[in-house]
C-alpha atoms as a PDB file:
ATOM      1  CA  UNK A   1      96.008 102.161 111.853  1.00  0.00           C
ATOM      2  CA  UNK A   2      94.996  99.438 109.432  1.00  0.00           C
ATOM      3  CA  UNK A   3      97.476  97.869 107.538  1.00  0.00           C
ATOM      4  CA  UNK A   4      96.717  96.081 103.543  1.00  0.00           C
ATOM      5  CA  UNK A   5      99.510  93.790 102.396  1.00  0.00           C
ATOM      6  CA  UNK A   6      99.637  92.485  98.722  1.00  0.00           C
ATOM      7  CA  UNK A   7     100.803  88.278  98.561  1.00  0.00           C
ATOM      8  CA  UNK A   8     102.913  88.608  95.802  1.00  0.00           C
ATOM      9  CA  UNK A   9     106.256  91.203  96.215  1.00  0.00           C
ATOM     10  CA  UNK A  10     105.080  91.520  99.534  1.00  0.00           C
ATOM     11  CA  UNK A  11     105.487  88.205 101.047  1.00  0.00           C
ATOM     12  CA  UNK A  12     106.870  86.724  98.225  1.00  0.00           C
ATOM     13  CA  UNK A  13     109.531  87.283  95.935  1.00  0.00           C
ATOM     14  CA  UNK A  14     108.195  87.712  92.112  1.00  0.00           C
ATOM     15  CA  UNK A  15     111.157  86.236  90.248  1.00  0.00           C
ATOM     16  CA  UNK A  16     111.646  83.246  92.480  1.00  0.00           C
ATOM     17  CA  UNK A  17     108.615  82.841  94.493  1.00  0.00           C
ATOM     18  CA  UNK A  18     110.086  82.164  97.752  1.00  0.00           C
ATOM     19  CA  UNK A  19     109.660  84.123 100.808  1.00  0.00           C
ATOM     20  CA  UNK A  20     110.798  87.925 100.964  1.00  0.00           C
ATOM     21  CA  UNK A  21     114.116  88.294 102.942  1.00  0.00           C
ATOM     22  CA  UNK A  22     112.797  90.374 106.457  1.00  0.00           C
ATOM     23  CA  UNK A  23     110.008  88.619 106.110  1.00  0.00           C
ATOM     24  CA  UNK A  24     109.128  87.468 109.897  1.00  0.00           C
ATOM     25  CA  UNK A  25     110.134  90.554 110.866  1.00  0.00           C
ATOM     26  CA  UNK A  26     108.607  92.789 108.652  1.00  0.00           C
ATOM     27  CA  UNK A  27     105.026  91.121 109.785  1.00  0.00           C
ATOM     28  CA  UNK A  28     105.983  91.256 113.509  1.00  0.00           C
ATOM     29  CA  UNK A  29     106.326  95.253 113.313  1.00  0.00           C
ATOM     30  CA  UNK A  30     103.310  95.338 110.792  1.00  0.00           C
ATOM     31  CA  UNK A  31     101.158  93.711 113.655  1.00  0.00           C
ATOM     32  CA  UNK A  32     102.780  95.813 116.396  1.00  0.00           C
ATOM     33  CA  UNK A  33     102.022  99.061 114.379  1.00  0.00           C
ATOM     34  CA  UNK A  34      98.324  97.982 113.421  1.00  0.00           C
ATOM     35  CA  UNK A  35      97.579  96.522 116.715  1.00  0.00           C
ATOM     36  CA  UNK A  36      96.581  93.717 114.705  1.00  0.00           C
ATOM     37  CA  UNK A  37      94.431  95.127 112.469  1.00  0.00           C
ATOM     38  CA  UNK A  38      96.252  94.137 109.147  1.00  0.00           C
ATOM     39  CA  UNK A  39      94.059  92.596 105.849  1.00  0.00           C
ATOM     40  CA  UNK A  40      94.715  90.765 102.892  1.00  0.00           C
ATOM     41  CA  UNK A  41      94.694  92.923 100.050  1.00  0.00           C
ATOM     42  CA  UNK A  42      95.964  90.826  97.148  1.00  0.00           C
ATOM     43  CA  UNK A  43      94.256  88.769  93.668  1.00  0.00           C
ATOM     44  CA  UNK A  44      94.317  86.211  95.874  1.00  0.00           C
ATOM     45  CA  UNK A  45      92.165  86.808  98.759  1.00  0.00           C
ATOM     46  CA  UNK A  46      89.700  89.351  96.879  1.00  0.00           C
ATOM     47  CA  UNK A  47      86.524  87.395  97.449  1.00  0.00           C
ATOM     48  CA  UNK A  48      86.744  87.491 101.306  1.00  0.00           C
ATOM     49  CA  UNK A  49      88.547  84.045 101.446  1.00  0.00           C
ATOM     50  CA  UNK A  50      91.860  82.962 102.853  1.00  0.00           C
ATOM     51  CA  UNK A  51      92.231  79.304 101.301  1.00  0.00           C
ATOM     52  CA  UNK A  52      94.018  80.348  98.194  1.00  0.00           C
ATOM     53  CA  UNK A  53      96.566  82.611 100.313  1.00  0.00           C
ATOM     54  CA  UNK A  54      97.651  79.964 102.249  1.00  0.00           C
ATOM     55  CA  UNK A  55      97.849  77.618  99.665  1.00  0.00           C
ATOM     56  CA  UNK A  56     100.514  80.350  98.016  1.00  0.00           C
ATOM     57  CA  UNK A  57     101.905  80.482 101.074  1.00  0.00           C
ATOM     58  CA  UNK A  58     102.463  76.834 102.294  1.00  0.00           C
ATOM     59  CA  UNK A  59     106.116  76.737 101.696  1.00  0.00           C
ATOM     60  CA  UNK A  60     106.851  80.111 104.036  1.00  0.00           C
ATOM     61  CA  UNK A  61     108.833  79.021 107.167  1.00  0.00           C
ATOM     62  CA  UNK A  62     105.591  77.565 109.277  1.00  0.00           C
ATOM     63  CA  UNK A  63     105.973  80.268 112.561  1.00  0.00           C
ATOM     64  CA  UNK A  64     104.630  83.147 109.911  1.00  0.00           C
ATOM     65  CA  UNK A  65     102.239  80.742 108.754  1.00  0.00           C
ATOM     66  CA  UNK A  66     100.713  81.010 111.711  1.00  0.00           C
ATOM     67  CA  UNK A  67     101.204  84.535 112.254  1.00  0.00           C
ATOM     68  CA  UNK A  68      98.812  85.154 108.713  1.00  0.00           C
ATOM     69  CA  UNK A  69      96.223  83.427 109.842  1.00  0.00           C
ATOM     70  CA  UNK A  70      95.556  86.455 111.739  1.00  0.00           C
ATOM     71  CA  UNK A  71      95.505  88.732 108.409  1.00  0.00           C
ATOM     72  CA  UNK A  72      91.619  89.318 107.967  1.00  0.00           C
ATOM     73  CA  UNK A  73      90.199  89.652 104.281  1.00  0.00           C
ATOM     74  CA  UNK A  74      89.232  92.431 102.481  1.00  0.00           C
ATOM     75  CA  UNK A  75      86.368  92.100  99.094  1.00  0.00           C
ATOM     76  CA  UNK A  76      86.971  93.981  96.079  1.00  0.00           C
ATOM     77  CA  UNK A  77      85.874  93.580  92.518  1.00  0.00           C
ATOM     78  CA  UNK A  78      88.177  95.762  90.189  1.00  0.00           C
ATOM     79  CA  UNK A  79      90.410  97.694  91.631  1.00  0.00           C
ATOM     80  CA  UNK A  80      92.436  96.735  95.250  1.00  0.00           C
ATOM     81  CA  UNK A  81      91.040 100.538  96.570  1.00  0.00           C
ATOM     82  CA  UNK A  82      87.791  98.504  96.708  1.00  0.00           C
ATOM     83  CA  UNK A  83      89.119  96.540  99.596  1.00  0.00           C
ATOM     84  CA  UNK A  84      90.651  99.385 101.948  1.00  0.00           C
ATOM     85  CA  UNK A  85      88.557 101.357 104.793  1.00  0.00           C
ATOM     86  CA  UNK A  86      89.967 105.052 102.885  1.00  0.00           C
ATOM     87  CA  UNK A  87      87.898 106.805 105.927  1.00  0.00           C
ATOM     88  CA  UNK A  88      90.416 105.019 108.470  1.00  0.00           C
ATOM     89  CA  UNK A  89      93.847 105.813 108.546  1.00  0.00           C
ATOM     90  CA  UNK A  90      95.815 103.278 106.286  1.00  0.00           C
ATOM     91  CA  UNK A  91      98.763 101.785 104.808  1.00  0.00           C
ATOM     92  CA  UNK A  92      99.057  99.832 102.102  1.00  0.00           C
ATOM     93  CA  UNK A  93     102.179  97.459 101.094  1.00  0.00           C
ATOM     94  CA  UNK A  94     102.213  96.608  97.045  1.00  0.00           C
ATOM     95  CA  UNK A  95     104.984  96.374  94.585  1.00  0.00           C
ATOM     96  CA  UNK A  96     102.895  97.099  91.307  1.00  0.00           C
ATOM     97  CA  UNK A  97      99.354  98.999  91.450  1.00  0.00           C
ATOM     98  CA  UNK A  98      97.491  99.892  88.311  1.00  0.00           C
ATOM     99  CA  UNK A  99      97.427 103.286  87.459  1.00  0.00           C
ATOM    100  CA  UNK A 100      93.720 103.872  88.438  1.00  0.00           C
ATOM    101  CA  UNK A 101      93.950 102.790  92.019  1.00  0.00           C
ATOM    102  CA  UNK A 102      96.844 105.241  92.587  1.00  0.00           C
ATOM    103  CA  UNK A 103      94.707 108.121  90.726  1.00  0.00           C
ATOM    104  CA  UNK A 104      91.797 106.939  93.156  1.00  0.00           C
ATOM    105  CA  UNK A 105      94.293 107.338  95.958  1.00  0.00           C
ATOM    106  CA  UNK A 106      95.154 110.771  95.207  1.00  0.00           C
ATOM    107  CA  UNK A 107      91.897 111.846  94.193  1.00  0.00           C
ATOM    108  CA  UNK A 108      90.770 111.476  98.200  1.00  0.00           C
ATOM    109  CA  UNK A 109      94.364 112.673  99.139  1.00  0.00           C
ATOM    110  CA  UNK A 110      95.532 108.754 100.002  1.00  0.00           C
ATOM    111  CA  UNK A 111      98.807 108.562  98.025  1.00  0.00           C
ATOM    112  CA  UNK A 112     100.937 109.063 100.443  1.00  0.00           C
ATOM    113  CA  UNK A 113      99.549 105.860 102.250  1.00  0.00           C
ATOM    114  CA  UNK A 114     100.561 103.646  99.239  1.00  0.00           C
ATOM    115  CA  UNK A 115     104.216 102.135 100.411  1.00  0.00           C
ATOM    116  CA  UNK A 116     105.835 100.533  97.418  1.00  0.00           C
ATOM    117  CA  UNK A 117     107.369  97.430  98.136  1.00  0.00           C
ATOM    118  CA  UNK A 118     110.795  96.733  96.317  1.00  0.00           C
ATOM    119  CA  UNK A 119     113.323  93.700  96.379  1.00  0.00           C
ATOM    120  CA  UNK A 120     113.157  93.140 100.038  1.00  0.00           C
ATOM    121  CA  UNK A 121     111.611  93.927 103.151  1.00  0.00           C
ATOM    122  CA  UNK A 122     114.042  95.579 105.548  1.00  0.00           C
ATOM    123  CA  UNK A 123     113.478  99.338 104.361  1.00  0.00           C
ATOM    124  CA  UNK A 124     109.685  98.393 104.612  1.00  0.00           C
ATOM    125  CA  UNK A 125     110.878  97.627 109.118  1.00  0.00           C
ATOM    126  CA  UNK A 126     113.165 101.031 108.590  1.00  0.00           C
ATOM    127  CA  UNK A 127     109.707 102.818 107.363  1.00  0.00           C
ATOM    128  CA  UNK A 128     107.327 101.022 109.875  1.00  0.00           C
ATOM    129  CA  UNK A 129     109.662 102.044 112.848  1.00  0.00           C
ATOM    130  CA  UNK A 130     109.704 105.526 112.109  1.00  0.00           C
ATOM    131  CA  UNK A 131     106.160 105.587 112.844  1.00  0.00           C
ATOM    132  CA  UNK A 132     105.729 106.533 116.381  1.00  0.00           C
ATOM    133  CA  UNK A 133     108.565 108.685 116.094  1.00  0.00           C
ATOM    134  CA  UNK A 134     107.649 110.700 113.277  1.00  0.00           C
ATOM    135  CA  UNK A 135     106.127 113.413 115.545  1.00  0.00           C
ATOM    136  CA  UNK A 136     109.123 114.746 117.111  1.00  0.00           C
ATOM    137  CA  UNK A 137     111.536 113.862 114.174  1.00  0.00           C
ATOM    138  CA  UNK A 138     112.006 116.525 111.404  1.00  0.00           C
ATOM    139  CA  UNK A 139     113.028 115.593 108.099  1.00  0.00           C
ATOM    140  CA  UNK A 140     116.290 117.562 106.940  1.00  0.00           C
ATOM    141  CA  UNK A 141     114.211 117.789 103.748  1.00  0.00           C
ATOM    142  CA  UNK A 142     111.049 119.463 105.094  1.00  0.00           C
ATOM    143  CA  UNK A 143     112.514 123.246 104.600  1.00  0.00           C
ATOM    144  CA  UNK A 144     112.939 121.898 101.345  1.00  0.00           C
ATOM    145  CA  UNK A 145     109.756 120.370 100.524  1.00  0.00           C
ATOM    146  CA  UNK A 146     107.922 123.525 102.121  1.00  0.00           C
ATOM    147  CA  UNK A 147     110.033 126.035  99.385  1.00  0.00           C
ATOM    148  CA  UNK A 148     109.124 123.651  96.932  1.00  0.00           C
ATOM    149  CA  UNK A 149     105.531 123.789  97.458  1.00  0.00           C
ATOM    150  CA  UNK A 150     105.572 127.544  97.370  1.00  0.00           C
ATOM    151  CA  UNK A 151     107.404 127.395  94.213  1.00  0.00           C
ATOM    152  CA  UNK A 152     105.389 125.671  92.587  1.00  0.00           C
ATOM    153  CA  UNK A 153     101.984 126.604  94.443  1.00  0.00           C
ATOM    154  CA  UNK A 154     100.416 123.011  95.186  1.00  0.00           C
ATOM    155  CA  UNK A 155     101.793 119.939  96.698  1.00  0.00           C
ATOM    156  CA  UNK A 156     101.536 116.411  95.720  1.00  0.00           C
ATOM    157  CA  UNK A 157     103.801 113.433  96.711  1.00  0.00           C
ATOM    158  CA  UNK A 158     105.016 112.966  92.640  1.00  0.00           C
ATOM    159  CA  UNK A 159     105.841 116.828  93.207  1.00  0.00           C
ATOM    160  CA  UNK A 160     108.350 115.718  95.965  1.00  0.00           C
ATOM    161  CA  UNK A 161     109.687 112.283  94.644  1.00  0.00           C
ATOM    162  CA  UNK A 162     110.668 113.843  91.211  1.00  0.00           C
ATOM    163  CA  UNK A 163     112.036 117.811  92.144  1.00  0.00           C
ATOM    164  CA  UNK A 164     114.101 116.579  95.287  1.00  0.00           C
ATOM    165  CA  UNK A 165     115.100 113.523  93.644  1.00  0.00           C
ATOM    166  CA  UNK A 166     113.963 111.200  96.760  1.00  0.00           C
ATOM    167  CA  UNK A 167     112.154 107.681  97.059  1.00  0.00           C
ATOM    168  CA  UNK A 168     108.770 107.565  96.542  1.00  0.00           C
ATOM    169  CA  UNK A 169     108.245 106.199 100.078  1.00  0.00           C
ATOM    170  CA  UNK A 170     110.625 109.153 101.748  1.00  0.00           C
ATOM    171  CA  UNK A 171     108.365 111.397  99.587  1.00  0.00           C
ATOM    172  CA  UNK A 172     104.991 109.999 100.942  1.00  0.00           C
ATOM    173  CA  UNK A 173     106.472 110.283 104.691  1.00  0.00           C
ATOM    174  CA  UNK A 174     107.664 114.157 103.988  1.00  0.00           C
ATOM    175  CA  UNK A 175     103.841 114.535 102.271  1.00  0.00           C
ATOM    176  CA  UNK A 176     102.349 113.444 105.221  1.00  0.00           C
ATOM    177  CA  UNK A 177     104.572 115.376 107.320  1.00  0.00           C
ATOM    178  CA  UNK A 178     103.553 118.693 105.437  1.00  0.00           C
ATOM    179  CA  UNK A 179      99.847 117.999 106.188  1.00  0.00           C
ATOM    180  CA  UNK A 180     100.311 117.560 110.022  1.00  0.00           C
ATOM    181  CA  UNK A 181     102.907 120.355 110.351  1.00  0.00           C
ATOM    182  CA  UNK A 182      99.888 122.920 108.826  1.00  0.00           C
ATOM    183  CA  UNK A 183     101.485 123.646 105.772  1.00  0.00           C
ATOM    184  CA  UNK A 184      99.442 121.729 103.381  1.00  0.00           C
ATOM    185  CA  UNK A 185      95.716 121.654 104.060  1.00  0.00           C
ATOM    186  CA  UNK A 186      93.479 117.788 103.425  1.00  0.00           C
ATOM    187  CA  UNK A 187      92.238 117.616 100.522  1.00  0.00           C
ATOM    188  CA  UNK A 188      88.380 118.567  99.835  1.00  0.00           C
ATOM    189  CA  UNK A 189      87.060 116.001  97.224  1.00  0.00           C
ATOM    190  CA  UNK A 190      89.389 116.604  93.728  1.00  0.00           C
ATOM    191  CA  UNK A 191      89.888 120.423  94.564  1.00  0.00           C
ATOM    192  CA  UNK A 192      93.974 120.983  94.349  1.00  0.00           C
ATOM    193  CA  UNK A 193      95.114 121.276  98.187  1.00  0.00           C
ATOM    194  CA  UNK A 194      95.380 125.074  99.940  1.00  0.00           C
ATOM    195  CA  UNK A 195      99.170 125.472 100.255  1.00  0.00           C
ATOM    196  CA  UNK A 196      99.771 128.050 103.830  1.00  0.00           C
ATOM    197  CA  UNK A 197     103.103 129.189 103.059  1.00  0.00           C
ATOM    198  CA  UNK A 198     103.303 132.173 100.451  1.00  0.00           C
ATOM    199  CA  UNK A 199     105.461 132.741  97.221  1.00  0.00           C
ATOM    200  CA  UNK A 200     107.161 136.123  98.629  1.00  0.00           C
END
């Protein structure tokens, strides 16, 4: 799995600019996770070149400073969804996207890969270490989710965040979980997903 990580929110707090609470080990479980395939994916680095990220980063404590100089770079133009491998399986850590790189997302049926970032890092380790787990766990939501989906006869994470009143990230996780439990279909280019549970 390859894993993008935004500079600012991400490692670094946007009110303050200091380092993000968690941050060491936040990074430590992103690299585990990734196997160390984890990119730069911020304003910062979108030429291809680290320089400026480590010059917004040279007051981090100086053990994750050498951790990042691991982090390889992504190019993009406009939009951050430039940068990312979409044919790969992804995640992406950002506090604030622009509204067409989260309609690109779900246009190829890549929202749910999008992991908002907010405040501070440790429900960002709580979400990375339910990774390898998520196969045998089932979320007390999913019956849920799945009578939801009938309900309403399509599925899309904004479906689940705002009817079951969760986090988006929760939401993204259950989305995912719907696609490999067979109840949602991938998506085909911008057709609306097959739903496989009826409305009776």
């Amino acid at each position: 799995m390859k894993i993008y990580l935004d500079i600012d929110g991400v490692f670094l707090d946007t009110k303050e600019y200091k380092q993000m609470p968690y941050l060491k080990e936040f990074l430590n479980k992103v690299f585990d996770v990734s196997k160390g395939e984890v990119y730069w994916l911020s304003t910062h680095t979108k030429h291809g070149e680290n320089d400026i990220a480590f010059y917004h980063l040279e007051d981090i404590d100086k053990d994750i400073q050498e951790m990042i100089k691991d982090i390889k770079n992504t190019k993009w133009d406009t939009l951050k969804t430039e940068g990312i491998d979409t044919d790969s399986e992804f995640l992406w850590f950002d506090d604030v996207i622009f509204q067409a790189e989260y309609n690109f997302l779900e246009s190829i049926g890549k929202e749910h890969c999008l992991v908002k970032v907010k405040d501070n890092l440790d429900e960002m380790i709580e979400y990375l270490n339910d990774i390898p787990t998520k196969k045998e766990e089932i979320d007390p939501l999913f019956e849920d989710a799945k009578n939801l989906i009938k309900e309403y006869g399509f599925a899309s994470v904004t479906l689940l965040h705002r009817k079951l009143k969760i986090g988006w990230n929760h939401a993204a996780r259950l989305f995912e979980r719907l696609k490999k439990e067979g109840v949602i279909e991938e998506r085909e280019g911008v057709k609306k997903r097959k739903i496989f549970v009826s409305k009776t």
